[in-house]
PDB file of N, CA and C in Angstrom:
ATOM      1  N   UNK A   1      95.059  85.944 101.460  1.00  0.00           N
ATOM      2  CA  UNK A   1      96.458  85.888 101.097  1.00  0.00           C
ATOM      3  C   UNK A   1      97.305  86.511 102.192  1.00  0.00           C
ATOM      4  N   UNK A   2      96.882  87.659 102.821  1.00  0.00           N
ATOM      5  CA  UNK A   2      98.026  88.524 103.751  1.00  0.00           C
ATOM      6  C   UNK A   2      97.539  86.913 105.090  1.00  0.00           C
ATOM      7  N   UNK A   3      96.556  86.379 105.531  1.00  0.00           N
ATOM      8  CA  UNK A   3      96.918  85.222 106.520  1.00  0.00           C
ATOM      9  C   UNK A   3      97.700  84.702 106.350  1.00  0.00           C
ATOM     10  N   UNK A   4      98.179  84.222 104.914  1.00  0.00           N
ATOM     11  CA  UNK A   4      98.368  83.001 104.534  1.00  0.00           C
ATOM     12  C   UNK A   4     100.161  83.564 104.594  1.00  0.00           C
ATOM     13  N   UNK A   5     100.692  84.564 104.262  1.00  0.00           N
ATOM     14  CA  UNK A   5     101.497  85.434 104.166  1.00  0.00           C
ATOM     15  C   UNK A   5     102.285  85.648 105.564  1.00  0.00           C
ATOM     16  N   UNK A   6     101.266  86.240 106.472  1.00  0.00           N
ATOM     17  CA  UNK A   6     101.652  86.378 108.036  1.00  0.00           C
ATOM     18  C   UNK A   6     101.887  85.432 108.369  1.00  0.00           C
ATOM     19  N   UNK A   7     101.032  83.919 108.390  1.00  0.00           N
ATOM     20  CA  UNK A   7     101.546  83.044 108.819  1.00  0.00           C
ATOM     21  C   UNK A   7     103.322  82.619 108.568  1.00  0.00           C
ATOM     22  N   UNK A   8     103.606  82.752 107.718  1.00  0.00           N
ATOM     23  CA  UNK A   8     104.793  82.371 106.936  1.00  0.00           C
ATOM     24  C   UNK A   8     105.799  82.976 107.953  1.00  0.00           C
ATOM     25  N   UNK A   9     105.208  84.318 108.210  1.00  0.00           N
ATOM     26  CA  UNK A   9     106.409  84.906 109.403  1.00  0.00           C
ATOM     27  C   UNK A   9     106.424  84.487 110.569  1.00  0.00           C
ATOM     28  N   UNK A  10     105.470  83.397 111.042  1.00  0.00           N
ATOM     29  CA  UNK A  10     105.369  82.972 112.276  1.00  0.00           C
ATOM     30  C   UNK A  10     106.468  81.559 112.466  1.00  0.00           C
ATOM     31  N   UNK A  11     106.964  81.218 110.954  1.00  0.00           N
ATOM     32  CA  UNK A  11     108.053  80.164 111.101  1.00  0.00           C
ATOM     33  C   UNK A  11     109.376  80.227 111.584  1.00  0.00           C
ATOM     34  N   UNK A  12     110.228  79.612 112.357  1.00  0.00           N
ATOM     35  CA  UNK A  12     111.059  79.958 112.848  1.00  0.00           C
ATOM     36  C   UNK A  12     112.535  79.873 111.481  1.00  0.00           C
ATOM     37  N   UNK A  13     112.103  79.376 110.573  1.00  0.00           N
ATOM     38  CA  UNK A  13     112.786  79.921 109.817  1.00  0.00           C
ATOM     39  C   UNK A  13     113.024  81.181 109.130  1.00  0.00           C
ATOM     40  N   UNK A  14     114.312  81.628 108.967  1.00  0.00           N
ATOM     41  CA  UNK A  14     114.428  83.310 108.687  1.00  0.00           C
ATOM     42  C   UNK A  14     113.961  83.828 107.398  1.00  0.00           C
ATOM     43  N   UNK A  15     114.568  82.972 106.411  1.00  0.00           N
ATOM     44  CA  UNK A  15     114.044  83.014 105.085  1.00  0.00           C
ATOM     45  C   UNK A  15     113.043  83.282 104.919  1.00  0.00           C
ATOM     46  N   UNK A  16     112.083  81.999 105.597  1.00  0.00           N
ATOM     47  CA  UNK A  16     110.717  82.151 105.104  1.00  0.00           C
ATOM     48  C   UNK A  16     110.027  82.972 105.913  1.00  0.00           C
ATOM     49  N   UNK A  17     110.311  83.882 106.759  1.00  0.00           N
ATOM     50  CA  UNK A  17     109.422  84.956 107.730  1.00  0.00           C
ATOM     51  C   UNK A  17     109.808  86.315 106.621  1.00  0.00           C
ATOM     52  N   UNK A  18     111.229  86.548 105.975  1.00  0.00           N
ATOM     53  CA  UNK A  18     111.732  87.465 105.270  1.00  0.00           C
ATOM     54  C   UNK A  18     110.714  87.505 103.938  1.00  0.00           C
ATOM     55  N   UNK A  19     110.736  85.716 102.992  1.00  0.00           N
ATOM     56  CA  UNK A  19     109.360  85.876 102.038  1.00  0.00           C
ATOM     57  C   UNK A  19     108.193  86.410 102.175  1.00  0.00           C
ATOM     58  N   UNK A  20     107.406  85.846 103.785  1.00  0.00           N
ATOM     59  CA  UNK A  20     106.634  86.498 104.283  1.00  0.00           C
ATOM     60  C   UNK A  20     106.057  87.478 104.352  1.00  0.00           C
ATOM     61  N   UNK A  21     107.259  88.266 104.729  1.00  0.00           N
ATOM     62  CA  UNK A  21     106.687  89.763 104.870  1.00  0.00           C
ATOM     63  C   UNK A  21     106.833  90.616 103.539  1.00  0.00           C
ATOM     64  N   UNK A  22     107.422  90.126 103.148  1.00  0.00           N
ATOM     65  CA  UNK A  22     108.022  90.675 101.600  1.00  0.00           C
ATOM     66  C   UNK A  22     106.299  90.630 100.820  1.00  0.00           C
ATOM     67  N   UNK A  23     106.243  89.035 100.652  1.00  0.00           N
ATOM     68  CA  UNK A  23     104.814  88.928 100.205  1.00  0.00           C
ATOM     69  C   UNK A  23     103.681  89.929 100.533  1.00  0.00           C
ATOM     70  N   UNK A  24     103.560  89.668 102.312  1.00  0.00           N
ATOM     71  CA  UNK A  24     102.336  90.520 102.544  1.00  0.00           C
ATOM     72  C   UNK A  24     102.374  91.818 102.317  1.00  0.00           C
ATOM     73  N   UNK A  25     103.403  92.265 102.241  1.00  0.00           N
ATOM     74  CA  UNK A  25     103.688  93.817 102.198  1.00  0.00           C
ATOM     75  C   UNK A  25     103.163  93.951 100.462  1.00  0.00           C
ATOM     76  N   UNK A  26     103.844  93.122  99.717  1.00  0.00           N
ATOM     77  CA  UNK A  26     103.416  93.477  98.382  1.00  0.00           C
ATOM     78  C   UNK A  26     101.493  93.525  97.815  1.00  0.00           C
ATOM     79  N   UNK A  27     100.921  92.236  98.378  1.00  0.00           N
ATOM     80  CA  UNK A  27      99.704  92.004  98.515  1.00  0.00           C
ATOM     81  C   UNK A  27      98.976  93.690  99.162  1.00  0.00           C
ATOM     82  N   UNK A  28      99.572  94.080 100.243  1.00  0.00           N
ATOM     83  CA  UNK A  28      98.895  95.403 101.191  1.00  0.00           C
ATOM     84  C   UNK A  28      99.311  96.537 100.069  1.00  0.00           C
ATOM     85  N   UNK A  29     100.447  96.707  99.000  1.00  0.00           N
ATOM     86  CA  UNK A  29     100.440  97.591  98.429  1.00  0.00           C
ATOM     87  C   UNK A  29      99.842  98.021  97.280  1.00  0.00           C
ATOM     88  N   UNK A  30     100.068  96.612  96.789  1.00  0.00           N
ATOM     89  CA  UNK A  30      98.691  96.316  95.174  1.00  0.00           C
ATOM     90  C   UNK A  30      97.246  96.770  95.961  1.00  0.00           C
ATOM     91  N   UNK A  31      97.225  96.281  96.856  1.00  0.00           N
ATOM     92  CA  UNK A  31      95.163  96.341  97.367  1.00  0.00           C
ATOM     93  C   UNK A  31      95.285  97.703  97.910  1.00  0.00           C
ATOM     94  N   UNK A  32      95.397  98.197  98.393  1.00  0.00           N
ATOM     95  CA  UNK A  32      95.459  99.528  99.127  1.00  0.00           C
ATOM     96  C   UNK A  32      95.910 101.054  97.555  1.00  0.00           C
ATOM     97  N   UNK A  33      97.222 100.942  97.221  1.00  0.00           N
ATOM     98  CA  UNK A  33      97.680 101.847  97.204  1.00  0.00           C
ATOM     99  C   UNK A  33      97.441 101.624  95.304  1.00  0.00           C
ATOM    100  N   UNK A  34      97.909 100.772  95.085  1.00  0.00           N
ATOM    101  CA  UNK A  34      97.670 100.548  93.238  1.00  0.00           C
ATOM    102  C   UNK A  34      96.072 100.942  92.772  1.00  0.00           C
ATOM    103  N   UNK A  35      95.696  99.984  93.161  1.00  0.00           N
ATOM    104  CA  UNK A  35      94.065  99.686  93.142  1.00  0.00           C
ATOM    105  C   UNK A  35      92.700 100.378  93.493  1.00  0.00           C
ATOM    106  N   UNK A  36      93.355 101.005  94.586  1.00  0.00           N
ATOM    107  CA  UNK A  36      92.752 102.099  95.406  1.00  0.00           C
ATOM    108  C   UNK A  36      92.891 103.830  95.018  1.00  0.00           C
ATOM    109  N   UNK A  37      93.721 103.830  94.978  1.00  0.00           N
ATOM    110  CA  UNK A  37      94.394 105.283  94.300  1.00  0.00           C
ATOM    111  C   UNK A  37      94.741 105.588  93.032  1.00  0.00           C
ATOM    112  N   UNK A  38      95.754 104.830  92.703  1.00  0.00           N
ATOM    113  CA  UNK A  38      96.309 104.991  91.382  1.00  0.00           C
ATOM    114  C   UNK A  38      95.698 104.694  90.625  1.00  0.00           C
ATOM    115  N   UNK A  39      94.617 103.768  90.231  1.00  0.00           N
ATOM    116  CA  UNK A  39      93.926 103.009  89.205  1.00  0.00           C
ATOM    117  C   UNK A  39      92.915 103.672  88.811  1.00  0.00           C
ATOM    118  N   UNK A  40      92.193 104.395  89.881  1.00  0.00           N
ATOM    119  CA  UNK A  40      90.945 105.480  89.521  1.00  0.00           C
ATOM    120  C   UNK A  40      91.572 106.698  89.181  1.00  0.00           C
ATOM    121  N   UNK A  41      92.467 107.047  89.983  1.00  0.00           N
ATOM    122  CA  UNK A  41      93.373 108.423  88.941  1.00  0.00           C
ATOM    123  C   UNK A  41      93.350 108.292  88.098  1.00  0.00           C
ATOM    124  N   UNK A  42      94.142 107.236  87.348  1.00  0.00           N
ATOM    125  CA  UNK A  42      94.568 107.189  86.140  1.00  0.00           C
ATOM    126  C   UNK A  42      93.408 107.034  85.016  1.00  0.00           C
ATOM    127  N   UNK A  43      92.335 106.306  85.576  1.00  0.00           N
ATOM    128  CA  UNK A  43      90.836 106.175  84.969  1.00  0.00           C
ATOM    129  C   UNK A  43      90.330 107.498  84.767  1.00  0.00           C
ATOM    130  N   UNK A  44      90.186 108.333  85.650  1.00  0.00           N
ATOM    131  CA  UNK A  44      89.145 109.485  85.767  1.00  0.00           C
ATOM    132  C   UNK A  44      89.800 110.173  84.969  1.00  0.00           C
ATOM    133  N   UNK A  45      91.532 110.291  84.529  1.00  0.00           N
ATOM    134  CA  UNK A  45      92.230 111.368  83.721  1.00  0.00           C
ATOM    135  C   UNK A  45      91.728 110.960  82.478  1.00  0.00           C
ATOM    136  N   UNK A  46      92.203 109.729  81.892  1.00  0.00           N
ATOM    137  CA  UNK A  46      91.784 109.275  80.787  1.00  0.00           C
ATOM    138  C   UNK A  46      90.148 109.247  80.523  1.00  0.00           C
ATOM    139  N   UNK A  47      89.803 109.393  81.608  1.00  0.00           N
ATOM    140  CA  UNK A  47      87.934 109.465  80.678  1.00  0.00           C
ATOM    141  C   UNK A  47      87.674 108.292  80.036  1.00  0.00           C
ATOM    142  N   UNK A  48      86.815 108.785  79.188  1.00  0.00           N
ATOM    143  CA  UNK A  48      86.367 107.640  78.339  1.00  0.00           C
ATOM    144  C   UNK A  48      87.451 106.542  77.021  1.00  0.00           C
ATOM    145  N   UNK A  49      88.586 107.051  76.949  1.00  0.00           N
ATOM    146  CA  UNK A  49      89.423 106.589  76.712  1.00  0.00           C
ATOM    147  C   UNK A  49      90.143 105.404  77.207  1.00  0.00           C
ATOM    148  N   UNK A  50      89.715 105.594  78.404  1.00  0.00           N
ATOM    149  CA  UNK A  50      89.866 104.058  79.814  1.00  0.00           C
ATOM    150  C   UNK A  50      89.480 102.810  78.894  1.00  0.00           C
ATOM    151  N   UNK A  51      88.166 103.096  78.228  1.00  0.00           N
ATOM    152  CA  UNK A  51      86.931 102.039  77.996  1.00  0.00           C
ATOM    153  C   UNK A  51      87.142 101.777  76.357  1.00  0.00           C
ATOM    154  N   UNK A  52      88.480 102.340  75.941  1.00  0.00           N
ATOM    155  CA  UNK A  52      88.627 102.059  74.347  1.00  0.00           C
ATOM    156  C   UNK A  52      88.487 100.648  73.559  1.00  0.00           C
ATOM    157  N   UNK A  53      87.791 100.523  72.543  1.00  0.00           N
ATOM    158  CA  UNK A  53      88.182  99.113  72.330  1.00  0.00           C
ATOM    159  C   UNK A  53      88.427  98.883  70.567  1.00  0.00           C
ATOM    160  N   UNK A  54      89.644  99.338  70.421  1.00  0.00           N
ATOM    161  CA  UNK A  54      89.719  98.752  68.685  1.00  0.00           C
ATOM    162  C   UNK A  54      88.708  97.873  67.791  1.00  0.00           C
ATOM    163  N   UNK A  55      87.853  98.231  66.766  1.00  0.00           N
ATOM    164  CA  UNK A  55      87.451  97.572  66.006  1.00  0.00           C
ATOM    165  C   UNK A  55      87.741  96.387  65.985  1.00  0.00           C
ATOM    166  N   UNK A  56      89.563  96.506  65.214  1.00  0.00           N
ATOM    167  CA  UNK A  56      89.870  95.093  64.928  1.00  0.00           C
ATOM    168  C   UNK A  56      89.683  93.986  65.820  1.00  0.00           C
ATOM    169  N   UNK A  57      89.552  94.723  67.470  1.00  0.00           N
ATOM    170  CA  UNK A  57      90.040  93.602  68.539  1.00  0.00           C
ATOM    171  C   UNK A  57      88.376  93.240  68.617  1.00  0.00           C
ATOM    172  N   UNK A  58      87.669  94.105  69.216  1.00  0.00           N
ATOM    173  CA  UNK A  58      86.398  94.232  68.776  1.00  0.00           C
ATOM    174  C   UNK A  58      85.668  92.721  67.767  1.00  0.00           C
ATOM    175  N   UNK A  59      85.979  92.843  66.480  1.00  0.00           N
ATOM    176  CA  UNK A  59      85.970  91.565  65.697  1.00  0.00           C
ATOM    177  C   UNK A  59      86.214  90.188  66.380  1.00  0.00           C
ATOM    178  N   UNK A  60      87.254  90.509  67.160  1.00  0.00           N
ATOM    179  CA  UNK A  60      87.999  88.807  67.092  1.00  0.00           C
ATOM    180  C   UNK A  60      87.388  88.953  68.523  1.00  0.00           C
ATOM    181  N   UNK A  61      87.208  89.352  69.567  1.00  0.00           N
ATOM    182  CA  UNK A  61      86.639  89.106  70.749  1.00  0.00           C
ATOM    183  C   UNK A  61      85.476  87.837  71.021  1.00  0.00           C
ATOM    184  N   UNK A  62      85.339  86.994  71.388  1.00  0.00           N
ATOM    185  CA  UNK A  62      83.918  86.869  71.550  1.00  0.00           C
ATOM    186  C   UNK A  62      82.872  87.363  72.472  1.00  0.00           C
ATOM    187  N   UNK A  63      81.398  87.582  71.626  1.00  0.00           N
ATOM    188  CA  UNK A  63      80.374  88.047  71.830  1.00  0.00           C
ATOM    189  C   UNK A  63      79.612  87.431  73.061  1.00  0.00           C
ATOM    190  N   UNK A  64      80.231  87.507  74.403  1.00  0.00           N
ATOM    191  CA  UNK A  64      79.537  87.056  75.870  1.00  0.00           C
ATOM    192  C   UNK A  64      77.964  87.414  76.615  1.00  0.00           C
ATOM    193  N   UNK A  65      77.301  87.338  76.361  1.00  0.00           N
ATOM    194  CA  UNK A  65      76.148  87.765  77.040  1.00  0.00           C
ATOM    195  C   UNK A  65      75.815  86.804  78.642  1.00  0.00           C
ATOM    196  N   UNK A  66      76.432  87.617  79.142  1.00  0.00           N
ATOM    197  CA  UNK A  66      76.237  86.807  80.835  1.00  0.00           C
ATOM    198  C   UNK A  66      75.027  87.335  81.220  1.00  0.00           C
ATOM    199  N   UNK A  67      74.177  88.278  81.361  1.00  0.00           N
ATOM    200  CA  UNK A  67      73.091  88.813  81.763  1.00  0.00           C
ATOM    201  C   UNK A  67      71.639  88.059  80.744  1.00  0.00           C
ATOM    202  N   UNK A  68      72.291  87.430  79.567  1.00  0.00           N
ATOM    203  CA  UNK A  68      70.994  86.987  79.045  1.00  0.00           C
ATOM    204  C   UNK A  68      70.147  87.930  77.817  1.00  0.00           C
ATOM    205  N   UNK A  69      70.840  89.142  77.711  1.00  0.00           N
ATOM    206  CA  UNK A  69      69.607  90.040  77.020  1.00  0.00           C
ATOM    207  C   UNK A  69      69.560  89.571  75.755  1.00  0.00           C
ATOM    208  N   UNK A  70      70.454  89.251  75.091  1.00  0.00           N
ATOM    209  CA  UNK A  70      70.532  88.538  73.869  1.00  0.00           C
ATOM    210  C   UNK A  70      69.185  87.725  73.309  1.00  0.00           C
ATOM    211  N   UNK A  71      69.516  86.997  74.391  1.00  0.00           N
ATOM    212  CA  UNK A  71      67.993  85.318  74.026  1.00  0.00           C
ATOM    213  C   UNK A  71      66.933  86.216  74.933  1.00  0.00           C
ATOM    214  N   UNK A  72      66.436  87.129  75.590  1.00  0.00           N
ATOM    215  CA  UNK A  72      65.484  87.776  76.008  1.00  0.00           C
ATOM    216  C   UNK A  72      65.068  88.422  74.776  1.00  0.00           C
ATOM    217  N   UNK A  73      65.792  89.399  73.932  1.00  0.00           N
ATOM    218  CA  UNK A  73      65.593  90.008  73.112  1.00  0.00           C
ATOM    219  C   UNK A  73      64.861  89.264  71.727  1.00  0.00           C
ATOM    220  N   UNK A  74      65.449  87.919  71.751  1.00  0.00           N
ATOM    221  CA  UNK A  74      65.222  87.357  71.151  1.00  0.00           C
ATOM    222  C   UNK A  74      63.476  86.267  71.303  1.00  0.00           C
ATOM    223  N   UNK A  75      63.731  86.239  72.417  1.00  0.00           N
ATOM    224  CA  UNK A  75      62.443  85.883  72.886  1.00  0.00           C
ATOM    225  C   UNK A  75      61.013  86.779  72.707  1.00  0.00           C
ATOM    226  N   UNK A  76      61.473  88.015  72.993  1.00  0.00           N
ATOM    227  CA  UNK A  76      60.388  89.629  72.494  1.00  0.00           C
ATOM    228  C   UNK A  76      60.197  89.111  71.782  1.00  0.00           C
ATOM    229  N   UNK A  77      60.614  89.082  70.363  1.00  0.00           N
ATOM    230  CA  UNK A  77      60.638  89.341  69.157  1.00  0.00           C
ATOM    231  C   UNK A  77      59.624  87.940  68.126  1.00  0.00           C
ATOM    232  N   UNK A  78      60.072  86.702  68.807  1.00  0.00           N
ATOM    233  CA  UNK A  78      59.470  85.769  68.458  1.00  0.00           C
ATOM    234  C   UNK A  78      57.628  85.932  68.892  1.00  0.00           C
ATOM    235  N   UNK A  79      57.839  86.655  70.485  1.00  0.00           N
ATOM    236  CA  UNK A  79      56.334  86.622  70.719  1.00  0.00           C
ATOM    237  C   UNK A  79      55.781  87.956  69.621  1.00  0.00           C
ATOM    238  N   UNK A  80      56.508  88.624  69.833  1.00  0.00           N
ATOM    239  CA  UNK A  80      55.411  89.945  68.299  1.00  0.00           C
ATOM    240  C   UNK A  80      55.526  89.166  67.510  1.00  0.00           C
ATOM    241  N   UNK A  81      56.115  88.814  66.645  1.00  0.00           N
ATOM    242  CA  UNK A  81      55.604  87.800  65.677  1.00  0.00           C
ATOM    243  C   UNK A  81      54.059  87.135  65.851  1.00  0.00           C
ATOM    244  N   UNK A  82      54.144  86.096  66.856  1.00  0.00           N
ATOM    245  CA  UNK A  82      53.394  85.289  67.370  1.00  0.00           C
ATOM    246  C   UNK A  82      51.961  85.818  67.574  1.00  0.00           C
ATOM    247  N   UNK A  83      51.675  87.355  67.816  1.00  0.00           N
ATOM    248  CA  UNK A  83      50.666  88.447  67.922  1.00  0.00           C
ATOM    249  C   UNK A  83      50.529  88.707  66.851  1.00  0.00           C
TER     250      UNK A  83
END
């Protein structure tokens, strides 16, 4: 994004060198200074409170298993049986 950004200032139009930098500057401040600093501050104060998750929301979420342990677990279980 900051290429794609810089480039913009390389146009000889004024406007769009002014978007430009406006952009990249915003992009360099989110990645650097938000993200970098502020975001783990604010994490490490709050503790485990960071990681809260309401019951209710909890409920309505859906149940994602990207790693698989689910149907692994499930797989155990069929082979004790099977023994």
């Amino acid at each position: 994004m900051m290429a794609v950004f810089i480039g913009f200032m390389m146009t000889p139009d004024a406007m769009i060198k002014v978007m430009g930098r406006a952009l990249a500057f915003g992009v360099l401040f989110d990645a650097f200074v938000v993200r970098m600093t502020i975001m783990p501050a604010v994490m490490a104060l709050m503790g485990k409170s960071a990681w809260y998750l309401p019951k209710w929301l909890d409920k309505i979420l859906p149940n994602i298993d990207v790693e698989g342990e689910t149907i692994m677990n499930h797989i155990e279980k069929k082979n004790d049986r099977a023994v």
